[in-house]
N, C-alpha and C. Protein backbone atom coordinates (compact mmCIF):
# COMPACT_ATOMS: atom_id res chain seq x y z
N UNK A 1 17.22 4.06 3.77
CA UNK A 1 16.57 2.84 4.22
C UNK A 1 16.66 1.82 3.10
N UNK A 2 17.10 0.54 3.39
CA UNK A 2 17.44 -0.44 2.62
C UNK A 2 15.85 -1.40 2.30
N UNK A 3 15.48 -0.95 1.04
CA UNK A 3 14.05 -1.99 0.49
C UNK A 3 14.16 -3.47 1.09
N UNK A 4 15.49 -4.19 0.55
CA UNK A 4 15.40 -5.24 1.17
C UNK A 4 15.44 -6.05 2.66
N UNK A 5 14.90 -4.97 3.48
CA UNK A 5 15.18 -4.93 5.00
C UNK A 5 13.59 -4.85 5.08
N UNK A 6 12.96 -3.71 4.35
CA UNK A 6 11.57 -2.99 4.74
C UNK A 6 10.43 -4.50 4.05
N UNK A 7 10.94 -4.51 2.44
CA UNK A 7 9.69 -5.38 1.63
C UNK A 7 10.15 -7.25 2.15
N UNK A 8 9.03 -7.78 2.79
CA UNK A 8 9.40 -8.95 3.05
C UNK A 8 8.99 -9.63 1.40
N UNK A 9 9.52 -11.00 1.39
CA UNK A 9 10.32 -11.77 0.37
C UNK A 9 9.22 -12.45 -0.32
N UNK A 10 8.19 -12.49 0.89
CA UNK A 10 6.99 -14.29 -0.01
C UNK A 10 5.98 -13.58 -0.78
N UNK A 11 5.86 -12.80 -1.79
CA UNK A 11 4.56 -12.52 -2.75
C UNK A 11 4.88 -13.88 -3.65
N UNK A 12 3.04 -13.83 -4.01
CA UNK A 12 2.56 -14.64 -4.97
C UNK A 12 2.08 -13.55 -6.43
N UNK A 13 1.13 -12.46 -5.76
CA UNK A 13 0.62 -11.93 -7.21
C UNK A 13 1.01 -10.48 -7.03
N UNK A 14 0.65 -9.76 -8.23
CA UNK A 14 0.96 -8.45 -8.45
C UNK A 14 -0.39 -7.60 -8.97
N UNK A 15 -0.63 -6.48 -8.30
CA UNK A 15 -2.06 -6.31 -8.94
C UNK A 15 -1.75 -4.13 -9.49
N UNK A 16 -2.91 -3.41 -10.33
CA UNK A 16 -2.54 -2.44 -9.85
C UNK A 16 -3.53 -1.86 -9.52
N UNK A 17 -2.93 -0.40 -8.45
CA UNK A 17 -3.81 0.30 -7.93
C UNK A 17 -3.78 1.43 -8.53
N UNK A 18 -4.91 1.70 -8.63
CA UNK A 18 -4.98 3.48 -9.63
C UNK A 18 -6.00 4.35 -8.89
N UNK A 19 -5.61 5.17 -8.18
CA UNK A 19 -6.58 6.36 -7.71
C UNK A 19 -5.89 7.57 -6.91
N UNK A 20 -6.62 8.32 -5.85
CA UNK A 20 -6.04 9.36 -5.17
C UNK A 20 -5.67 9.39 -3.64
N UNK A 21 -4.58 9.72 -3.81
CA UNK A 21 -3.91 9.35 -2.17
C UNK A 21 -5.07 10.48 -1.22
N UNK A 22 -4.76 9.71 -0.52
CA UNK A 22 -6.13 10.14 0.98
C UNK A 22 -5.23 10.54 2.15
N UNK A 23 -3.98 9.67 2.12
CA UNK A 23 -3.47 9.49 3.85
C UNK A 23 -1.98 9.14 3.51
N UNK A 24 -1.05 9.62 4.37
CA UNK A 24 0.05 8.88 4.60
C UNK A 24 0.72 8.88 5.73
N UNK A 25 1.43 7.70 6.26
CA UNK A 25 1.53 7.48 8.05
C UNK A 25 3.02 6.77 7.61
N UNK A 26 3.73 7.54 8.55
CA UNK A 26 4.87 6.60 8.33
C UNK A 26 5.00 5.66 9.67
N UNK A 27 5.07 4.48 9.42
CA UNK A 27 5.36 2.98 10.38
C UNK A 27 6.63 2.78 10.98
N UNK A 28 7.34 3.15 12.08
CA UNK A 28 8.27 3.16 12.31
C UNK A 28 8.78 1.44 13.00
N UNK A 29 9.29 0.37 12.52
CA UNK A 29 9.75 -0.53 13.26
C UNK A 29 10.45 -0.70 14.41
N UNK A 30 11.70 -0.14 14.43
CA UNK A 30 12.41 0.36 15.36
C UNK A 30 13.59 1.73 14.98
N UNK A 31 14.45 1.52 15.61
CA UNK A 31 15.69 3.46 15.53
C UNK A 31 15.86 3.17 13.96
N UNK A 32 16.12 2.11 13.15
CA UNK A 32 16.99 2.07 12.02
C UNK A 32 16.16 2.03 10.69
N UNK A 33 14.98 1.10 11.11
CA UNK A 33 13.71 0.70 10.24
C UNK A 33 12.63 0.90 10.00
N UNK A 34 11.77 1.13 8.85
CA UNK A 34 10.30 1.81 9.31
C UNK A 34 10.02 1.94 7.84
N UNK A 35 8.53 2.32 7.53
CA UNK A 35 7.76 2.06 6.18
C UNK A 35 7.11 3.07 6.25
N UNK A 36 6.69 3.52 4.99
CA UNK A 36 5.50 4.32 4.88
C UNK A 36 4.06 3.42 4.02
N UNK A 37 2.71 3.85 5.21
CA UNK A 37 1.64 3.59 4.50
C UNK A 37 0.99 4.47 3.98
N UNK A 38 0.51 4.41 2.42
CA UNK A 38 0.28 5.77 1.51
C UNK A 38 -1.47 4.58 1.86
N UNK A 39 -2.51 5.74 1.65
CA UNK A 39 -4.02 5.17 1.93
C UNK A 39 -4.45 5.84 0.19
N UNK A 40 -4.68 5.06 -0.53
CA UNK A 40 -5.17 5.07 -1.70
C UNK A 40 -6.84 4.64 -2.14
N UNK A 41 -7.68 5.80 -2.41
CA UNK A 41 -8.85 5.96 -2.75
C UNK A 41 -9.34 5.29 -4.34
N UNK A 42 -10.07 4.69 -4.45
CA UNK A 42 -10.15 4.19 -6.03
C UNK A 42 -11.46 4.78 -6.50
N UNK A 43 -11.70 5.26 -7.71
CA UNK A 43 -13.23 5.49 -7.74
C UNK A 43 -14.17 4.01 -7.99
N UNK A 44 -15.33 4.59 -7.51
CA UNK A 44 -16.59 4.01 -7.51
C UNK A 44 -16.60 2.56 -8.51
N UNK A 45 -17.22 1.35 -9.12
CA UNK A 45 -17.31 0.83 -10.36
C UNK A 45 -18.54 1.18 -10.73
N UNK A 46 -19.45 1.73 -10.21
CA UNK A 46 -20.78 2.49 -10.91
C UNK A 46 -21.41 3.49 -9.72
N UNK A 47 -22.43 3.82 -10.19
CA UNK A 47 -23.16 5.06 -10.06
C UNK A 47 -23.53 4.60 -8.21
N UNK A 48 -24.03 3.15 -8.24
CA UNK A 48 -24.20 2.77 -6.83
C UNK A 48 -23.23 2.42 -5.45
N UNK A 49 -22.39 2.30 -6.07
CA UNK A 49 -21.05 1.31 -5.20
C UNK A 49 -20.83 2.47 -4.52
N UNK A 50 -19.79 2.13 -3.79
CA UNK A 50 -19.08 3.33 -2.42
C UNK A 50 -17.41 2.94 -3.30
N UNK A 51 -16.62 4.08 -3.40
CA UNK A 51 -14.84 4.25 -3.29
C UNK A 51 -14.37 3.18 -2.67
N UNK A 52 -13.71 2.00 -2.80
CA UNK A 52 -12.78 1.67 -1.77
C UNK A 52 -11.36 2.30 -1.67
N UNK A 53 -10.66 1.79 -0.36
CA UNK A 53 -9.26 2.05 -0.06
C UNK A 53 -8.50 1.10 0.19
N UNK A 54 -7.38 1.67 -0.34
CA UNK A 54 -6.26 0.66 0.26
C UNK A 54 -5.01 1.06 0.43
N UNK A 55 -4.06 0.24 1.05
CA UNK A 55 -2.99 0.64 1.64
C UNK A 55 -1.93 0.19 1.21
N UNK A 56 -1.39 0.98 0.29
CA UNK A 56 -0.07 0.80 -0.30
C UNK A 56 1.50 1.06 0.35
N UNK A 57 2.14 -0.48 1.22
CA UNK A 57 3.38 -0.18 2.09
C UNK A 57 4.43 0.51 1.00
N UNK A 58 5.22 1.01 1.15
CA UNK A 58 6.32 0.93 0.62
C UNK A 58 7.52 2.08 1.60
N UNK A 59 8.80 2.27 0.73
CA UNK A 59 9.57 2.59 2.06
C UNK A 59 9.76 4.13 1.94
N UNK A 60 8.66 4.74 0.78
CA UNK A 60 8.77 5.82 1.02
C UNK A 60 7.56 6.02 0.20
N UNK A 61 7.01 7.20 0.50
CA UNK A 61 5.51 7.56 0.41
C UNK A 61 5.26 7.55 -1.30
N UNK A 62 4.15 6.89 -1.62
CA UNK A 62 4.37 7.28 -3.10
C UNK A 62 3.38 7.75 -3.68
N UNK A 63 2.98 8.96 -2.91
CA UNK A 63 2.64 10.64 -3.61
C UNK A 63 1.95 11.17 -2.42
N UNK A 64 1.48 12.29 -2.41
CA UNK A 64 1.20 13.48 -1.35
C UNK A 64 -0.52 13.63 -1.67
N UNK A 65 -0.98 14.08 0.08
CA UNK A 65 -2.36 13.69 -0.12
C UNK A 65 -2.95 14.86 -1.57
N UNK A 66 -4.10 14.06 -2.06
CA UNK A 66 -4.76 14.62 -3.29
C UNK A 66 -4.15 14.20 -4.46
N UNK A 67 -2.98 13.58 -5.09
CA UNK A 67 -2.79 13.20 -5.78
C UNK A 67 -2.29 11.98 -6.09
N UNK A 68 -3.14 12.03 -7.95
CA UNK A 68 -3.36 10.55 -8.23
C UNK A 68 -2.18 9.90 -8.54
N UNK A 69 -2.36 8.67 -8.15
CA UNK A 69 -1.33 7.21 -8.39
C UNK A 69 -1.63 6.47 -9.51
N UNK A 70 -0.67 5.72 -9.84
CA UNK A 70 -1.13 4.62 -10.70
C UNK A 70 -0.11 3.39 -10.80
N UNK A 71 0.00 2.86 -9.57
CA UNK A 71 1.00 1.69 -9.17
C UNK A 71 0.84 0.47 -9.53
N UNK A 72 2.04 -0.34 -9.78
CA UNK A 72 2.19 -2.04 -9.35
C UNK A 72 2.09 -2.42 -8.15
N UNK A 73 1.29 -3.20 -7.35
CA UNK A 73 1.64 -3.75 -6.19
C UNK A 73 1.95 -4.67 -6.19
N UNK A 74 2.52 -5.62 -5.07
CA UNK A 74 3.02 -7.22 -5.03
C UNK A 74 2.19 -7.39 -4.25
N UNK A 75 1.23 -8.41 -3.76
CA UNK A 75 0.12 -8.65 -3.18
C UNK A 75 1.11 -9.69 -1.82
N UNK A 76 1.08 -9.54 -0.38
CA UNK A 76 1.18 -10.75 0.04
C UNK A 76 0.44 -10.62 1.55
N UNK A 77 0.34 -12.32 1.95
CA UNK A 77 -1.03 -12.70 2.52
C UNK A 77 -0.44 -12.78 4.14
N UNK A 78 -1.43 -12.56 4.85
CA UNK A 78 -0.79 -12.18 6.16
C UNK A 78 -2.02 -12.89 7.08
N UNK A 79 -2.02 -13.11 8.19
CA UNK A 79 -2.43 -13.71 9.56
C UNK A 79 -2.68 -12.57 10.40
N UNK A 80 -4.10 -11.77 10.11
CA UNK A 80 -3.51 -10.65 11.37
C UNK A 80 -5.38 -10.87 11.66
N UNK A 81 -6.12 -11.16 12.88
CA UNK A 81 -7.32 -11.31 13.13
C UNK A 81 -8.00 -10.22 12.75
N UNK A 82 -9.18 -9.85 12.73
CA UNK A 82 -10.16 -8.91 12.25
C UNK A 82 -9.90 -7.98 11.42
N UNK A 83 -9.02 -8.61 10.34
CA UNK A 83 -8.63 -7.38 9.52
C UNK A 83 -8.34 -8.36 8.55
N UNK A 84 -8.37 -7.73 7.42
CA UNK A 84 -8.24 -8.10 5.60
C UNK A 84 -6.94 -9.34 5.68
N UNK A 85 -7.31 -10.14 5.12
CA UNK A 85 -6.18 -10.89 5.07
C UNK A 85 -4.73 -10.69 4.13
N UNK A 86 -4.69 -9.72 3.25
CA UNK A 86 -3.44 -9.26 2.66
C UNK A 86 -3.68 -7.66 2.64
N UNK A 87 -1.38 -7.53 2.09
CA UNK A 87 -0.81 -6.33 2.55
C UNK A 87 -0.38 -6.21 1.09
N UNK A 88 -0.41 -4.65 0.59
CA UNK A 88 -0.09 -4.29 -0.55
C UNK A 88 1.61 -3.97 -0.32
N UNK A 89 2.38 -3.95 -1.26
CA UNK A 89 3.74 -3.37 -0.88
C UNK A 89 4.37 -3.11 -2.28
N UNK A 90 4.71 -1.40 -2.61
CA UNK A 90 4.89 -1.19 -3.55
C UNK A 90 5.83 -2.16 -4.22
N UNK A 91 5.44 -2.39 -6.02
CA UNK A 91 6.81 -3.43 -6.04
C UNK A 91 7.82 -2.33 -7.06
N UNK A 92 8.91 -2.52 -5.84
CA UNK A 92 10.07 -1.62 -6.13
C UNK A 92 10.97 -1.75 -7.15
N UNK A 93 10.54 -3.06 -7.45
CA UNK A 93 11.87 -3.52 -8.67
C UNK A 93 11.99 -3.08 -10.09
């Protein structure tokens, strides 16, 4: 599968994610094209807070549930109603 088919082109920022994979679903576009979403757990920032997650695209899974990550992402911003306004996508380069 060709990255430059899967990662679309318009990021602005790059951030990283560091924690433990939870989930992975692969996204199929159509017969030729398709992504994997890895679901990445972060710990807590104190004793009170709750874990967040997030969803790191990229075009192939990047690690197996229970183990930890420690990625670059390219941050870019998306239009999709009742849901987070940006998509993580590993940056492959």
């Amino acid at each position: 599968m060709s990255v430059t088919k899967t990662v679309p082109s318009d990021f602005f920022l790059k951030t990283r994610i560091k924690g433990c994979v939870t989930d992975v679903k692969h996204i199929k576009l159509n017969e030729k094209q398709g992504f994997y979403r890895t679901f990445v757990t972060v710990p807590p920032v104190d004793e009170y807070a709750h874990p967040s997650t997030f969803i790191v695209n990229a075009s192939s899974p990047i690690g197996l549930d229970g183990q930890d990550v420690d990625v670059i992402c390219l941050i870019r911003s998306v239009n999709i109603p009742e849901c987070y306004n940006i998509q993580l996508w590993l940056d492959e380069s």
